[in-house]
Protein backbone atom coordinates (compact mmCIF):
# COMPACT_ATOMS: atom_id res chain seq x y z
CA UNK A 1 0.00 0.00 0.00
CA UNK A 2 1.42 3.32 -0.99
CA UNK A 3 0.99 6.54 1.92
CA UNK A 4 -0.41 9.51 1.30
CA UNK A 5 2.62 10.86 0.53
CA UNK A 6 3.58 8.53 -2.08
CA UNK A 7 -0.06 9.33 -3.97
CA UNK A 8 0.36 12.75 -3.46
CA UNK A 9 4.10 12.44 -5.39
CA UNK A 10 2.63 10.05 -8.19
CA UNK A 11 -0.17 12.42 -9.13
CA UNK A 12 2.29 15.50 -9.19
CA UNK A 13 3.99 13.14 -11.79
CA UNK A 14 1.37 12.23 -14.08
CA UNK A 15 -0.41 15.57 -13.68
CA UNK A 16 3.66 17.26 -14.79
CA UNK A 17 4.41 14.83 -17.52
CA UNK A 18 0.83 15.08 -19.33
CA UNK A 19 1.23 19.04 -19.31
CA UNK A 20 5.00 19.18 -20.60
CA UNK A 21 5.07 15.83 -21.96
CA UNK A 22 8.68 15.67 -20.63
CA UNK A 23 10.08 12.96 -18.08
CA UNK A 24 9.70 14.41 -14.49
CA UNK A 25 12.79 14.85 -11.97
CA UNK A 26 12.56 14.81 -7.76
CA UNK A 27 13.68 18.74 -8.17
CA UNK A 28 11.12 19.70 -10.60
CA UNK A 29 8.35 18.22 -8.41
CA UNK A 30 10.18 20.17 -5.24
CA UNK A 31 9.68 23.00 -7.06
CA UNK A 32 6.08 23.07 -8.52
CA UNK A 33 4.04 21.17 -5.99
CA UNK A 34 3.70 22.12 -2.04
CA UNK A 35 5.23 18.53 -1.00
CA UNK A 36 6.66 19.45 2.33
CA UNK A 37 9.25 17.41 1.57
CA UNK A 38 13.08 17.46 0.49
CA UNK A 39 14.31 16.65 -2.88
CA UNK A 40 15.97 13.36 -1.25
CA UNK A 41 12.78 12.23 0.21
CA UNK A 42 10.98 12.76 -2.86
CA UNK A 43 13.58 10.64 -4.87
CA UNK A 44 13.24 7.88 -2.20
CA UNK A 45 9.79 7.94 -2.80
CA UNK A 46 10.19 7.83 -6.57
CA UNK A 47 12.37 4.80 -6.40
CA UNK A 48 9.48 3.16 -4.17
CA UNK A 49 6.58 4.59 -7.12
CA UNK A 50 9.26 3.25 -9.48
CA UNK A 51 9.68 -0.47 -7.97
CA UNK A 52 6.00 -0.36 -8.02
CA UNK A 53 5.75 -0.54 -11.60
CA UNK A 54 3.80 2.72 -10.96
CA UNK A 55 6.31 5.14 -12.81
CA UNK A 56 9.40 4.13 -15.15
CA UNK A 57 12.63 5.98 -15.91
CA UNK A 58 12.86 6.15 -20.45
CA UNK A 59 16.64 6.24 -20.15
CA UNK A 60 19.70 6.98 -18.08
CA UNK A 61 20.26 10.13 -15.92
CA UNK A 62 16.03 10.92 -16.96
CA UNK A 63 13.16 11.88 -14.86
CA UNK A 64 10.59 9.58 -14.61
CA UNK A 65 7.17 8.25 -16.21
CA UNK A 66 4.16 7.40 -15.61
CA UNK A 67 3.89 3.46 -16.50
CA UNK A 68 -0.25 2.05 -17.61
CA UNK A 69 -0.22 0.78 -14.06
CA UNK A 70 0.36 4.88 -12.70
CA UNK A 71 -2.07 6.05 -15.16
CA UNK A 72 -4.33 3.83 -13.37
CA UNK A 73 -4.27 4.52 -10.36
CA UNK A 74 -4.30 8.16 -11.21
CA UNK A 75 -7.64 7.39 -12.74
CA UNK A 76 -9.01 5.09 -10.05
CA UNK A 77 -8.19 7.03 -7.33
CA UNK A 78 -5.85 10.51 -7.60
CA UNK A 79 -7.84 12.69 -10.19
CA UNK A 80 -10.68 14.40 -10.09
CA UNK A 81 -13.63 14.21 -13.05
CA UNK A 82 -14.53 17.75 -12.77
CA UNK A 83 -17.86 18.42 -14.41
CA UNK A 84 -18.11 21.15 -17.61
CA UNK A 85 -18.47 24.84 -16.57
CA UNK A 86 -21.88 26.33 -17.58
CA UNK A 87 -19.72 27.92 -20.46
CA UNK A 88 -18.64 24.68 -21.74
CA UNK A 89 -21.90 23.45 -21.51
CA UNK A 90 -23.55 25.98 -23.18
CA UNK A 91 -21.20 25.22 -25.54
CA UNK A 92 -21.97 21.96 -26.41
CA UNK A 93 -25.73 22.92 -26.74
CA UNK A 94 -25.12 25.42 -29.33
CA UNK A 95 -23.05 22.91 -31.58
CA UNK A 96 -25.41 19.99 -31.15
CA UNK A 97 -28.61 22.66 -31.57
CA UNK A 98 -30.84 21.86 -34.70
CA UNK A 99 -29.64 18.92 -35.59
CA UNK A 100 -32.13 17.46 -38.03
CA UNK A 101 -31.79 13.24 -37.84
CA UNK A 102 -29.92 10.63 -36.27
CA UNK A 103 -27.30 10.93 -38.97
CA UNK A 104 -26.44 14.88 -38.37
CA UNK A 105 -26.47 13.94 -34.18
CA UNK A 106 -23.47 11.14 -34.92
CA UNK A 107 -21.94 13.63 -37.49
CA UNK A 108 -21.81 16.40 -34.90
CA UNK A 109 -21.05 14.30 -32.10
CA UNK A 110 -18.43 12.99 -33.74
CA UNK A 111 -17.05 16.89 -34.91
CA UNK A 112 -17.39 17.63 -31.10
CA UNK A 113 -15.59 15.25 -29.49
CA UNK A 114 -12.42 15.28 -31.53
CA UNK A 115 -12.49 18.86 -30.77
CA UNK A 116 -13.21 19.23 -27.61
CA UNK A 117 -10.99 16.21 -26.44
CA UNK A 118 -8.05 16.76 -29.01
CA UNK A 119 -8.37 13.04 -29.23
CA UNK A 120 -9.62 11.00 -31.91
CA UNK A 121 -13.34 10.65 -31.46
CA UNK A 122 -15.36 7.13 -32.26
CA UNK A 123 -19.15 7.12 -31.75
CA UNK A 124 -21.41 4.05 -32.62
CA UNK A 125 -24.95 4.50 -34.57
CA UNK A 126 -27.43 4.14 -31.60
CA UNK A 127 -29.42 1.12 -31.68
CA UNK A 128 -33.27 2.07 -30.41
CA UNK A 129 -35.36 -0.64 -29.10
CA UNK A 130 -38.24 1.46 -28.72
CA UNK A 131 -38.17 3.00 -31.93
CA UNK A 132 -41.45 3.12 -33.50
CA UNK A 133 -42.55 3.75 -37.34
CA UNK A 134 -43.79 7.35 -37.81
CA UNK A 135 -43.88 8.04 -41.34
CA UNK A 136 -44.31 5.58 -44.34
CA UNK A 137 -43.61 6.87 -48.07
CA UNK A 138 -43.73 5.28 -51.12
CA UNK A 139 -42.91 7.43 -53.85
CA UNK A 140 -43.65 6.60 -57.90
CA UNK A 141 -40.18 8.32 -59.54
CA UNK A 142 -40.69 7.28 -62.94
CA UNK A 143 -42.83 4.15 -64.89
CA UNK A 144 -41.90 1.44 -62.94
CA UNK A 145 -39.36 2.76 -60.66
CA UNK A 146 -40.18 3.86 -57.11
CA UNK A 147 -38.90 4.73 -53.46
CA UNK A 148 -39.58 3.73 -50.25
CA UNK A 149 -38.68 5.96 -47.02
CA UNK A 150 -39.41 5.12 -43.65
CA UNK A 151 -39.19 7.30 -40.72
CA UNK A 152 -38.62 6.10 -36.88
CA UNK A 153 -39.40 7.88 -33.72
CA UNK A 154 -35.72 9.00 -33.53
CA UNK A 155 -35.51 10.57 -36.70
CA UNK A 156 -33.57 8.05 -38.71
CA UNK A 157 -34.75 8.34 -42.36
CA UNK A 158 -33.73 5.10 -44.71
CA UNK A 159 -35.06 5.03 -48.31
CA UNK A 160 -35.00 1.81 -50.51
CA UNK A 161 -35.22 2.46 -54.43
CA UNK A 162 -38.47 -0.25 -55.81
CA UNK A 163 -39.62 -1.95 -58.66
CA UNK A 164 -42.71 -1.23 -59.16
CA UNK A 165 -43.69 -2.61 -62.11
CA UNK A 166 -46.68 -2.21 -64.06
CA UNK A 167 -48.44 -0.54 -60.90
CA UNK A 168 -50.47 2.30 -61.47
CA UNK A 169 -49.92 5.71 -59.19
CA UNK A 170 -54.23 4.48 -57.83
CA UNK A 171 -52.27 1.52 -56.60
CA UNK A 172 -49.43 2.69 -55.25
CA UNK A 173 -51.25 5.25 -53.43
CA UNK A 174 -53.80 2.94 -51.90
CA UNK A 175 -50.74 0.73 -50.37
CA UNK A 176 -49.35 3.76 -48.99
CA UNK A 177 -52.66 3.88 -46.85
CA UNK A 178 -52.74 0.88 -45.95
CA UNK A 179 -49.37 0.74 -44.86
CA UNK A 180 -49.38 3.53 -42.64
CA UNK A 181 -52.66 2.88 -41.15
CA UNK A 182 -51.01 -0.32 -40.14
CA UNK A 183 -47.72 0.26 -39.15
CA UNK A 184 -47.49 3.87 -37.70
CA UNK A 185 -46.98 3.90 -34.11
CA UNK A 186 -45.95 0.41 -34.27
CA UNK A 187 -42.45 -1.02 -32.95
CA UNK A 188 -40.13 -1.53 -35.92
CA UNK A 189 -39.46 -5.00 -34.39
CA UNK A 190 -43.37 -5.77 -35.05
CA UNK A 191 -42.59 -4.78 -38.93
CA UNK A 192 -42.49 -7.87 -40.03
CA UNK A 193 -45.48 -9.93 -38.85
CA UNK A 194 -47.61 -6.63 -39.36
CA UNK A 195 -46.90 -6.99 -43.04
CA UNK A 196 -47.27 -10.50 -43.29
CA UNK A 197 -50.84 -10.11 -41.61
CA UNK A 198 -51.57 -7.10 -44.00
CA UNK A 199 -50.75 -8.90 -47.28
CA UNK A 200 -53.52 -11.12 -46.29
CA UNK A 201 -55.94 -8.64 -46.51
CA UNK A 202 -54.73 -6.98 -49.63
CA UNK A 203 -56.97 -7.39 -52.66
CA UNK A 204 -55.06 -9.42 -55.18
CA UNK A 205 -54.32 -6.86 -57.83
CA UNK A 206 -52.36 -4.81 -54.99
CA UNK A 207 -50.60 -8.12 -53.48
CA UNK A 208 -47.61 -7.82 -56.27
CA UNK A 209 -46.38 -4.48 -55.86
CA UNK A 210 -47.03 -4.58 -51.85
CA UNK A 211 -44.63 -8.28 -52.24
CA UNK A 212 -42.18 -5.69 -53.40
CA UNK A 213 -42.80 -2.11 -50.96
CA UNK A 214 -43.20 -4.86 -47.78
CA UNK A 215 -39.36 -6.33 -48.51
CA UNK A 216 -37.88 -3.03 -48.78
CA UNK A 217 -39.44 -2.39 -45.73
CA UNK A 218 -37.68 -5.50 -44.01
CA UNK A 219 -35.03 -4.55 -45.00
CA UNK A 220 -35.27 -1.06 -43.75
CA UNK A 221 -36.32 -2.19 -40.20
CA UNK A 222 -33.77 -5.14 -40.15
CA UNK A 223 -30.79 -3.32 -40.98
CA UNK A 224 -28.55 -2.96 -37.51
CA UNK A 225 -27.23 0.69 -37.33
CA UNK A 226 -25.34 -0.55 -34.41
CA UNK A 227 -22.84 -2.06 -36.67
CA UNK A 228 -21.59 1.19 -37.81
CA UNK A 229 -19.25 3.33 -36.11
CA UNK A 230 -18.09 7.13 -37.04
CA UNK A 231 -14.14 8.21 -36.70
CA UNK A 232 -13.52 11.82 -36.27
CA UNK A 233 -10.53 13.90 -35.64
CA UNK A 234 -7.96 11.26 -37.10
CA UNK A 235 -5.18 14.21 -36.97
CA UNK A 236 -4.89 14.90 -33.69
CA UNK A 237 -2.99 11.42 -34.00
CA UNK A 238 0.42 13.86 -35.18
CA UNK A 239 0.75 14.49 -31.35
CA UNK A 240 2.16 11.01 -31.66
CA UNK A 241 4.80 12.44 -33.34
CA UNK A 242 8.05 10.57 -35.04
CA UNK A 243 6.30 7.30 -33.24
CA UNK A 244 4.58 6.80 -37.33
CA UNK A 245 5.69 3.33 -37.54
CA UNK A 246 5.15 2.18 -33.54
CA UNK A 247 1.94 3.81 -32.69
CA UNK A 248 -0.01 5.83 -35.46
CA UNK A 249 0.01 3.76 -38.37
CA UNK A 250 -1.04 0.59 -36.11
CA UNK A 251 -3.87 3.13 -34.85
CA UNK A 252 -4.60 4.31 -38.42
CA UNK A 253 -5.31 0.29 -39.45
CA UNK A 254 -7.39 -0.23 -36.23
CA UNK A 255 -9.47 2.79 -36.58
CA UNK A 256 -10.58 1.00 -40.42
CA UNK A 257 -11.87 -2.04 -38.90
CA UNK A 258 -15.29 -1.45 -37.75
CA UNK A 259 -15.20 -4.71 -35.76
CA UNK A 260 -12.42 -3.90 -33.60
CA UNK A 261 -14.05 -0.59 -32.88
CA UNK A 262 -18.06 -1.91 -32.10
CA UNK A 263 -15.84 -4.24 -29.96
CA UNK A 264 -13.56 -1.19 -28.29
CA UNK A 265 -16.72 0.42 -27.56
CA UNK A 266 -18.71 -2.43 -25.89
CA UNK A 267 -16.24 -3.16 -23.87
CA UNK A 268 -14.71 0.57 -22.94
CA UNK A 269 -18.61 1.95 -22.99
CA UNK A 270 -20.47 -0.92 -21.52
CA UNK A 271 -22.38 1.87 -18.68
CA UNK A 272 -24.07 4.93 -18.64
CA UNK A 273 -20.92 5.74 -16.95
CA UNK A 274 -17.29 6.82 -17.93
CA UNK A 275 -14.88 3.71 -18.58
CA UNK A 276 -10.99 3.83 -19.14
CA UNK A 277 -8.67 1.04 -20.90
CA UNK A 278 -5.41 2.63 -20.59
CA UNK A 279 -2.39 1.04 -22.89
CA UNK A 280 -2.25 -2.57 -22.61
CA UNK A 281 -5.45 -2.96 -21.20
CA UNK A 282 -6.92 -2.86 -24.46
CA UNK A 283 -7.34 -6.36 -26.01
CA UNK A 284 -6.51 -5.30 -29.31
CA UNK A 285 -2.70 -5.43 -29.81
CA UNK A 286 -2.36 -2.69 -32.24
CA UNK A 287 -4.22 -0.20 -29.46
CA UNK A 288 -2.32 -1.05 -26.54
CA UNK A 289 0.15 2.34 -26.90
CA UNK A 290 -3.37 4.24 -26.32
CA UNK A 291 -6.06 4.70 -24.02
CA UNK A 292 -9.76 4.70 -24.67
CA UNK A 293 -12.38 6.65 -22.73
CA UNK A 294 -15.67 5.64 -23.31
CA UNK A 295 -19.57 6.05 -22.20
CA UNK A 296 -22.74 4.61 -23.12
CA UNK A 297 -25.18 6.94 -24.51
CA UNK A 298 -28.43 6.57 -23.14
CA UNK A 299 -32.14 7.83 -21.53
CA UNK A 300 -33.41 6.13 -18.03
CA UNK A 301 -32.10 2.32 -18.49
CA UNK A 302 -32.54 2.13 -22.38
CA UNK A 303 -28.40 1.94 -23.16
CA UNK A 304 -28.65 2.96 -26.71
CA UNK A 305 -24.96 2.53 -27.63
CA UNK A 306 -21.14 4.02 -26.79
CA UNK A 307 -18.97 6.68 -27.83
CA UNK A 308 -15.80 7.60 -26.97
CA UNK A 309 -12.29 8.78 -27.85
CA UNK A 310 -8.95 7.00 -28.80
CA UNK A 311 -5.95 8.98 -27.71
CA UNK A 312 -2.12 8.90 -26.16
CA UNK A 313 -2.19 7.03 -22.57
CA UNK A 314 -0.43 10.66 -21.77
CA UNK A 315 -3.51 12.34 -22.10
CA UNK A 316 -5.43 14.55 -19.60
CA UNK A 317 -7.94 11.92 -18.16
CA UNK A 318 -10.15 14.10 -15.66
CA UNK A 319 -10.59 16.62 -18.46
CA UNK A 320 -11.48 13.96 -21.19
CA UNK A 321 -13.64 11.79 -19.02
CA UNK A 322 -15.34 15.13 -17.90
CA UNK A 323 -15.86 16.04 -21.68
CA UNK A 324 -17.05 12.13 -22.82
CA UNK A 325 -19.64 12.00 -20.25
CA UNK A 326 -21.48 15.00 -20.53
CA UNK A 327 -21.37 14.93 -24.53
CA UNK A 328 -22.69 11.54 -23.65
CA UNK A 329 -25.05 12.45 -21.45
CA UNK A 330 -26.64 15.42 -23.91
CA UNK A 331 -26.44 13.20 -27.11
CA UNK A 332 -29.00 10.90 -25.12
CA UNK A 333 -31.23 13.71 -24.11
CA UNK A 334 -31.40 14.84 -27.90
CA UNK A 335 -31.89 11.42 -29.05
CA UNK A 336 -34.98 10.46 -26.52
CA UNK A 337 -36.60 13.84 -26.92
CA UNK A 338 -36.49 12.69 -30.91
């Protein structure tokens, strides 16, 4: 178990070496931080921090380092998630303000993040389970050629081009009744067994064409959004700088593989609340020279999906978890208010 004074010499560390991103010396710390303490002591300590494996030395006749296992105990239990000032707030409300669907929230989200953070920002299509169907269309574009659009309770718009075939605008126009008298208001995941029931009932000259609108529609309502995750601010990565070949271009081929990051994010994000895989943490190889702070986004229990951001493990953690959680937080206000 490390004292009090220990912790209060480790944070001084991390807290140095994230703002000048240089190693950190027993003098330096002497001088900058009210330790009470002589430079000996605080080098005795060091050593102590540094058989640990809580800080490291990078070469000879060097200050020190944080190591993962400092960063995380920083995290756990020496820094302080301060929440956003009313300015920063306000702030994030005027970016996010008049967004228009669920693909302009993730856009902006995305845009926010990466700023905000300086990091490089990953956010994950939310998946509603309570979505319902507001608005059917189906749309005649030419003889024979049609579109279908469906709009959900959280604004998500999909469209599906048709063939329509030889059906006449009377028909098409008619199904578009019928389809919205049955399906508006309903759950998407009641899609398909509503349309199954209502080709049933559909006289037979209408059951071709509605064949044709109801699979579109399937396909609309089946598609999982969840599978698709946004990447913002990739250069901020340059802070990495001559480390190309070590860190960023192992990052850069990570950050393509969507898999990797819906699995990052269920794992980092898996609660409403801010989590932290710093360096080799991270089951994926090619991350473990970063950290990843990440949050569900949600309303009440309904976890809707996770965003987060993909940075140095030298990175200012009570600032970014601070910044991750309350974008979090208003992204799922937006999103149930639809």
């Amino acid at each position: 178990m490390l004292d009090d004074r220990k912790l209060d010499i480790l944070r001084a560390i991390v807290t140095d070496y994230v703002s000048s991103q240089e190693p950190v010396g027993s003098r330096a710390l002497v001088d900058r931080h009210n330790l009470g303490v002589s430079p000996a002591t605080v080098r005795n300590d060091m050593a102590v921090l540094e058989e640990e494996g809580y800080i490291t030395q990078p070469h000879t006749s060097a200050g020190r380092i944080p190591t993962d296992k400092g960063y995380r105990l920083f995290v756990d239990r020496l820094g302080t998630v301060k929440p956003l000032s009313l300015a920063e707030r306000r702030a994030i409300a005027t970016f996010m303000a008049g967004a228009l669907d669920v693909d302009d929230v993730v856009r902006r989200t995305v845009r926010l993040l990466a700023q905000i953070t300086q990091q490089v920002a990953i956010v994950q299509y939310p998946v509603l389970s309570s979505a319902t169907i507001r608005l059917i269309e189906v749309l005649t574009l030419a003889p024979g050629r049609g579109l279908a659009i469906v709009v959900n309770s959280a604004g998500r718009v999909d469209q599906r081009q048709l063939d329509l075939g030889t059906a006449s605008d009377d028909q098409v126009s008619e199904l578009r009744g019928r389809l919205n008298a049955a399906l508006v208001s309903q759950s998407t995941t009641r899609v398909p067994d509503l349309l199954t029931d209502l080709l049933d009932e559909l006289a037979p000259d209408l059951r071709p064409v509605a064949a044709v609108v109801s699979a579109a529609l399937i396909d609309i309502v089946s598609a999982d959004p969840a599978t698709r995750v946004v990447v913002g601010g990739v250069p901020n990565l340059t802070r990495f700088g001559d480390q190309f070949e070590t860190t960023v271009k192992p990052v850069l081929e990570a950050l393509e593989e969507q898999v990797v990051l819906l699995r990052l994010l269920g794992e980092a994000g898996g609660s409403a609340d801010v989590t932290v895989r710093i360096g080799s943490e991270n089951p994926y190889q090619p991350l473990q020279s970063t950290s990843v702070v990440a949050s569900a986004y949600s309303q009440g229990v309904d976890v809707w999906a996770s965003m987060g951001i993909v940075g140095p493990t030298r990175m200012d953690y009570p600032s970014t978890m601070a910044s991750v959680r309350a974008v979090a937080r208003y992204v799922g206000r937006i999103l149930a208010e639809g």
